[in-house]
N, C-alpha and C. Protein backbone atom coordinates (compact mmCIF):
# COMPACT_ATOMS: atom_id res chain seq x y z
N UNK A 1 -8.73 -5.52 -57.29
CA UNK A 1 -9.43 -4.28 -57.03
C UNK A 1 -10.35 -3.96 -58.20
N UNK A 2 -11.64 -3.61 -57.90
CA UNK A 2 -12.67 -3.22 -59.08
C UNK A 2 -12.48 -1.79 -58.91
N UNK A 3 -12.57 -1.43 -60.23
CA UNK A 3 -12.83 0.26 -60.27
C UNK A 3 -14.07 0.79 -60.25
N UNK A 4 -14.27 1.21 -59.31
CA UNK A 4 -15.83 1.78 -59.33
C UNK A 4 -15.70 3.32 -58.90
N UNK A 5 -16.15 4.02 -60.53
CA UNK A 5 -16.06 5.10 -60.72
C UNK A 5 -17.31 5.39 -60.62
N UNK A 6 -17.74 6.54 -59.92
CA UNK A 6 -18.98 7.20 -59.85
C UNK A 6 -19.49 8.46 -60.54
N UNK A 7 -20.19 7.85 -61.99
CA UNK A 7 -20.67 9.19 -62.67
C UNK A 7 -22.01 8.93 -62.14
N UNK A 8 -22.87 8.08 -62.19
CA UNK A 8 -23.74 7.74 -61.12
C UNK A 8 -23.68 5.69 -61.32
N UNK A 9 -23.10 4.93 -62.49
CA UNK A 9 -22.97 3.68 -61.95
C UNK A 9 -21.53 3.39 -62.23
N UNK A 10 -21.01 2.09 -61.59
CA UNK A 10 -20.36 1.71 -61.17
C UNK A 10 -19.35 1.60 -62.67
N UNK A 11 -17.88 1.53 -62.66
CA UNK A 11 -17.48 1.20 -64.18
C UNK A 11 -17.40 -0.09 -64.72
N UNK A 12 -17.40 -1.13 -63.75
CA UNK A 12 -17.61 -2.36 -64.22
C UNK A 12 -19.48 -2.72 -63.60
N UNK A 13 -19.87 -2.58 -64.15
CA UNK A 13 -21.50 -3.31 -63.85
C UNK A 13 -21.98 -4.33 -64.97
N UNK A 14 -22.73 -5.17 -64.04
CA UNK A 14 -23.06 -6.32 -64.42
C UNK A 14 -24.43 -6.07 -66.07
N UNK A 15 -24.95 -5.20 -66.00
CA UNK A 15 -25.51 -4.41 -66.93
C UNK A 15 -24.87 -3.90 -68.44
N UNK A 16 -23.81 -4.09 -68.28
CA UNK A 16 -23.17 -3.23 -69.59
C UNK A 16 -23.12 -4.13 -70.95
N UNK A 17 -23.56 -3.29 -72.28
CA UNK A 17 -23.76 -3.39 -72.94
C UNK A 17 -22.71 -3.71 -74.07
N UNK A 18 -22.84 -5.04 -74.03
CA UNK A 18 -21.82 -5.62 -75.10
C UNK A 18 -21.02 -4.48 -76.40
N UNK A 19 -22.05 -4.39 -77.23
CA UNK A 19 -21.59 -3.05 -78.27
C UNK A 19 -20.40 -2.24 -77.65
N UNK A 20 -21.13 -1.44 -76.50
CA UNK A 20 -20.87 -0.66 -76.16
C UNK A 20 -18.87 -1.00 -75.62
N UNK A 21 -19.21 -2.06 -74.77
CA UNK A 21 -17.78 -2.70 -74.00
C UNK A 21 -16.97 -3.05 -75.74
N UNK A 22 -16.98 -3.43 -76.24
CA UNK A 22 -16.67 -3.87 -77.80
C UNK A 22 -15.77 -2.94 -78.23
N UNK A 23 -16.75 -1.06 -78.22
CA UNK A 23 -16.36 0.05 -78.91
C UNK A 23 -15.18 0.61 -77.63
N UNK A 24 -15.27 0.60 -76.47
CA UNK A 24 -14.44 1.19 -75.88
C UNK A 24 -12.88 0.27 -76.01
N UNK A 25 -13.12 -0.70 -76.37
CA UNK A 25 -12.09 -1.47 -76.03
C UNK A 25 -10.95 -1.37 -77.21
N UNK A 26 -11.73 -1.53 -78.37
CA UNK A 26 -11.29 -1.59 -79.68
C UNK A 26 -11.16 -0.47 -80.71
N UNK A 27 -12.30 0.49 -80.24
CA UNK A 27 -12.46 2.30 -80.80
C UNK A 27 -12.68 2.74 -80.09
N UNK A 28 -11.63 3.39 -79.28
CA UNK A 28 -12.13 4.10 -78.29
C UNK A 28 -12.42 5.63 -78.75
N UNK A 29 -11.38 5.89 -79.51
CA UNK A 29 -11.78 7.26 -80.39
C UNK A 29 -13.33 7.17 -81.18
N UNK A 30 -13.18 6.32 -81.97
CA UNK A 30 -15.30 6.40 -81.90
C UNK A 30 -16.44 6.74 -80.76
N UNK A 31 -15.70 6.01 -80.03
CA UNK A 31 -16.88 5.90 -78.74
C UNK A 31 -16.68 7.46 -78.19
N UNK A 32 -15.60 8.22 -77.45
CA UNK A 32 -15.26 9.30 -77.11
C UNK A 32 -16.50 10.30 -78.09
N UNK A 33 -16.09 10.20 -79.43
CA UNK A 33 -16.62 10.74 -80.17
C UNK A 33 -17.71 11.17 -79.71
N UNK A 34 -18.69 9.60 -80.41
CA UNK A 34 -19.98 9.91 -80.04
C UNK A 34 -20.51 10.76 -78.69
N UNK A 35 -19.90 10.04 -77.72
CA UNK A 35 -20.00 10.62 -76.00
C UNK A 35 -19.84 12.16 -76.32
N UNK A 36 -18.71 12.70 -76.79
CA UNK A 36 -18.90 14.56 -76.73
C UNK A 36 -20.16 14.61 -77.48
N UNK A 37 -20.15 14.30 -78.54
CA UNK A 37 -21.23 14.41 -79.75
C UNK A 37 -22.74 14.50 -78.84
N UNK A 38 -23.06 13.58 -78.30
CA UNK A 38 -24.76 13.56 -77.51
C UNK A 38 -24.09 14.29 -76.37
N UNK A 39 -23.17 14.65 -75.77
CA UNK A 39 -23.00 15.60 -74.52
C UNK A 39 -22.98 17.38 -75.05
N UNK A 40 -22.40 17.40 -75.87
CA UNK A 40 -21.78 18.82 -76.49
C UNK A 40 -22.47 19.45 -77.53
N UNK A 41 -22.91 18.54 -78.32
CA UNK A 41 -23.77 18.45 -79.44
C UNK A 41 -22.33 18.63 -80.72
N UNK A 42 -21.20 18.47 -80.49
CA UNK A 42 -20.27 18.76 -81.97
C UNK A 42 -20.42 17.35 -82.24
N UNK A 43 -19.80 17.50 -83.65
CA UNK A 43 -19.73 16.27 -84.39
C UNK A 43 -19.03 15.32 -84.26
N UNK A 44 -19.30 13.72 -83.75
CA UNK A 44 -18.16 12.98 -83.71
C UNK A 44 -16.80 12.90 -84.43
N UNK A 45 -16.85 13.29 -85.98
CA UNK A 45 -15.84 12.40 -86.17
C UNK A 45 -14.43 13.58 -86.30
N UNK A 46 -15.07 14.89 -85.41
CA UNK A 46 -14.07 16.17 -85.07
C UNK A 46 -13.28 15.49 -83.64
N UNK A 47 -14.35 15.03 -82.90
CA UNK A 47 -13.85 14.77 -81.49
C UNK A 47 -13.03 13.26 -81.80
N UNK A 48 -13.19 12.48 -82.89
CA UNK A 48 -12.86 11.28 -82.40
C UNK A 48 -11.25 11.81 -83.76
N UNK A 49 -11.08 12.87 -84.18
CA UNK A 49 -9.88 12.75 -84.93
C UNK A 49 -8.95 13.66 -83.97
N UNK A 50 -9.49 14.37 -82.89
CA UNK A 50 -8.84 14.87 -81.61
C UNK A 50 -8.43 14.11 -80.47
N UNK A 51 -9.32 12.85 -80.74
CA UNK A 51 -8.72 11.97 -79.63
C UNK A 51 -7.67 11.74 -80.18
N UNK A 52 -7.48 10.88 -81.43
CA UNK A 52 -6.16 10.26 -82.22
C UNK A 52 -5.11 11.35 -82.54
N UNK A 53 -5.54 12.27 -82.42
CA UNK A 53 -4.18 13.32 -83.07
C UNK A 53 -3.35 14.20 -81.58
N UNK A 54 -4.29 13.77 -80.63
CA UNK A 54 -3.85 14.87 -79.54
C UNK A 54 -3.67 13.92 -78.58
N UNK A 55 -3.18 13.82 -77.20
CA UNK A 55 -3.34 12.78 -75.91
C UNK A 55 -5.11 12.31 -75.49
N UNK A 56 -4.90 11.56 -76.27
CA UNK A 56 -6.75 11.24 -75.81
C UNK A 56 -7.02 10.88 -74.45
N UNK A 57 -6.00 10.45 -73.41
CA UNK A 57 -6.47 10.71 -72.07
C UNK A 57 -6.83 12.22 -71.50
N UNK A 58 -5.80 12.85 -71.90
CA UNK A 58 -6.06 14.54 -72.02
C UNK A 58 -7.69 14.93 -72.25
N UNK A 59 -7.86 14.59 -73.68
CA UNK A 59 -9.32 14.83 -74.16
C UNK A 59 -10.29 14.49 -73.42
N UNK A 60 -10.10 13.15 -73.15
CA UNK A 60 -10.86 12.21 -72.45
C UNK A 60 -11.47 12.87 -70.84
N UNK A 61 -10.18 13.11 -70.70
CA UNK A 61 -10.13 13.50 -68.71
C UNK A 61 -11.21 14.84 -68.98
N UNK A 62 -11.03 16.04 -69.91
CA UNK A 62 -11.37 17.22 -70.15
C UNK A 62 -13.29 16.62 -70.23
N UNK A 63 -13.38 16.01 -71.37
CA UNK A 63 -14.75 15.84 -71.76
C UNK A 63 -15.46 15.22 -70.07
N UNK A 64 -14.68 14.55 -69.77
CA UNK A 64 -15.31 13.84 -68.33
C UNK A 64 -15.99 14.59 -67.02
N UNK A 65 -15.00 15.65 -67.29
CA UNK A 65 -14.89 16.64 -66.45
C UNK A 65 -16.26 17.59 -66.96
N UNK A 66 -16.34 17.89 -67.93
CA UNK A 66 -17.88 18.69 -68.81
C UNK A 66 -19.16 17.79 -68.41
N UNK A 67 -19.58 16.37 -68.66
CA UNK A 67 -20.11 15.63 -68.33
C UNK A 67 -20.42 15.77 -67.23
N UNK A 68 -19.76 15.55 -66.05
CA UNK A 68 -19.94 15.85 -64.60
C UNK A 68 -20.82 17.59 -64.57
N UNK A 69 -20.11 18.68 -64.91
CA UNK A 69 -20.56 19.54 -64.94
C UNK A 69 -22.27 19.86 -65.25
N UNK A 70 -22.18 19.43 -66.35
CA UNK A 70 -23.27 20.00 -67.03
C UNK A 70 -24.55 18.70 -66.01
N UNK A 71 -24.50 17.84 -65.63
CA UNK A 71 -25.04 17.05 -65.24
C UNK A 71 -25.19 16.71 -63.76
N UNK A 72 -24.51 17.83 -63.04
CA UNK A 72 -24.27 17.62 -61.86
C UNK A 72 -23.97 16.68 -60.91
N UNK A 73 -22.93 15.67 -61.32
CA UNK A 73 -22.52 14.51 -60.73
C UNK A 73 -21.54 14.51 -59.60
N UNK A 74 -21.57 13.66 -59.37
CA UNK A 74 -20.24 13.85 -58.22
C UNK A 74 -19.21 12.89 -58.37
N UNK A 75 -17.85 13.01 -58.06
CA UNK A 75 -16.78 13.07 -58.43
C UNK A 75 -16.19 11.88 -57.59
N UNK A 76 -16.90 11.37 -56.61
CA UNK A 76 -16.19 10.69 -55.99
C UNK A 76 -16.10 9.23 -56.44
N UNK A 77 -15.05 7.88 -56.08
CA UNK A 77 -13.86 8.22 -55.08
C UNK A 77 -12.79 8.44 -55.80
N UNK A 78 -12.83 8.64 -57.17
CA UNK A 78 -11.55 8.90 -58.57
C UNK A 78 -12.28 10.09 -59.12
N UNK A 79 -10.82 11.14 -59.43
CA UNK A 79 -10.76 11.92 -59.92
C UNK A 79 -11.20 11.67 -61.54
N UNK A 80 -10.83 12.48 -62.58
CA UNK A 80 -11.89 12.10 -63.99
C UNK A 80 -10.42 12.08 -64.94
N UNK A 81 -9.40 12.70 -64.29
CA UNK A 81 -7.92 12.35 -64.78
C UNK A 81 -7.63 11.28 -64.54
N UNK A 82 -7.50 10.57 -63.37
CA UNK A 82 -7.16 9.00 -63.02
C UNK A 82 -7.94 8.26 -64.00
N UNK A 83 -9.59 8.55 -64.14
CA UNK A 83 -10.33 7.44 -64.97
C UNK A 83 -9.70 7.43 -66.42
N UNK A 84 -9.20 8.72 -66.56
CA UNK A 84 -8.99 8.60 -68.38
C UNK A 84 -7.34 8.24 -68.33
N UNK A 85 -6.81 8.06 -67.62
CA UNK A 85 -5.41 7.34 -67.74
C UNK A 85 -5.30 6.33 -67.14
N UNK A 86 -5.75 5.70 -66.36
CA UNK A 86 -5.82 4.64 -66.07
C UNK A 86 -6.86 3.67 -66.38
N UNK A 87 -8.14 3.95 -66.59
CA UNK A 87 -9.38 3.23 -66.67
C UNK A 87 -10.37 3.68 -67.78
N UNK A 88 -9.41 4.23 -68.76
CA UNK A 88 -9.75 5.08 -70.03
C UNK A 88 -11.10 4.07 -71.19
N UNK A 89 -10.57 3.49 -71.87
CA UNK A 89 -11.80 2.36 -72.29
C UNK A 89 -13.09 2.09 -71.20
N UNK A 90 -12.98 1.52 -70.18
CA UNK A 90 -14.12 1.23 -69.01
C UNK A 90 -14.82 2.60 -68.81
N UNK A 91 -13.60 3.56 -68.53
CA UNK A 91 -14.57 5.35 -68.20
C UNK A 91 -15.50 5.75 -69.31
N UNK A 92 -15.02 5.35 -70.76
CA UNK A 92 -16.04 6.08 -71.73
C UNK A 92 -17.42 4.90 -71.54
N UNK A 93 -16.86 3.20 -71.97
CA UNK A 93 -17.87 3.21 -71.86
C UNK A 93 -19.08 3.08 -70.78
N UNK A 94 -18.96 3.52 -69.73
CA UNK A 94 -19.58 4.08 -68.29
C UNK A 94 -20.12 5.47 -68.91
N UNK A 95 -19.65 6.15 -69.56
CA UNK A 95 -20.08 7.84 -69.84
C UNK A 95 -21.16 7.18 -70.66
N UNK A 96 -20.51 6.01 -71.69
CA UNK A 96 -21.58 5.88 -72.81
C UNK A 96 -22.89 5.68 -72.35
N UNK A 97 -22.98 4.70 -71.77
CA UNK A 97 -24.35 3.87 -70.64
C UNK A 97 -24.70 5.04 -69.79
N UNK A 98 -23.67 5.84 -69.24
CA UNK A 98 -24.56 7.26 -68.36
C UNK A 98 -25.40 8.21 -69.53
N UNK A 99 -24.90 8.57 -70.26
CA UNK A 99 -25.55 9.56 -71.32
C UNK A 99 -26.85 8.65 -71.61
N UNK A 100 -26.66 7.64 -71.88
CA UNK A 100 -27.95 7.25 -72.41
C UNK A 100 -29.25 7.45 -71.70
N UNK A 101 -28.90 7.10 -69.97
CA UNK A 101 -29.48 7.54 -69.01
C UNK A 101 -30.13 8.96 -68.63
N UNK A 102 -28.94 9.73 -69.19
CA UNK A 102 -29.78 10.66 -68.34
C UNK A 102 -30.35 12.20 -69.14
């Protein structure tokens, strides 16, 4: 089964950016970071010591959920809790590659 989460592309696409797949996999608290940081405008390394100190799927699911908001996305066919507990690394970096976008 592929996960294809819709912030507007797919979470595994043939497009994705090495770095990027690298940081989610290995820092995901960096990557989170940055992602609130260009979404929220706060400072990464507040959000990325909240991922590590608090349930970073928690964080994760929350920020996902703002993203959608502020950007008017749609939600379908996974909720933004499922992506950050189950598909947590792949979901940021999908947010990462969406932010850049849009």
């Amino acid at each position: 089964m592929v996960c294809v989460i819709v912030v507007t592309s797919p979470i595994l696409d043939s497009e994705c950016n090495m770095s990027v797949c690298l940081q989610g996999l290995f820092c995901p608290c960096y990557l989170f970071g940055k992602n609130v940081e260009r979404v929220e405008g706060q400072r990464y390394v507040r959000s990325c010591l909240c991922y590590l100190a608090c349930c970073g799927s928690c964080n994760h699911s929350v920020s996902r959920r703002k993203l959608r908001v502020k950007y008017n996305l749609p939600e379908e066919p996974f909720n933004d809790c499922c992506i950050a507990w189950c598909c947590g690394p792949c979901g940021l970096c999908q947010e990462s590659l969406e932010i850049v976008f849009l």
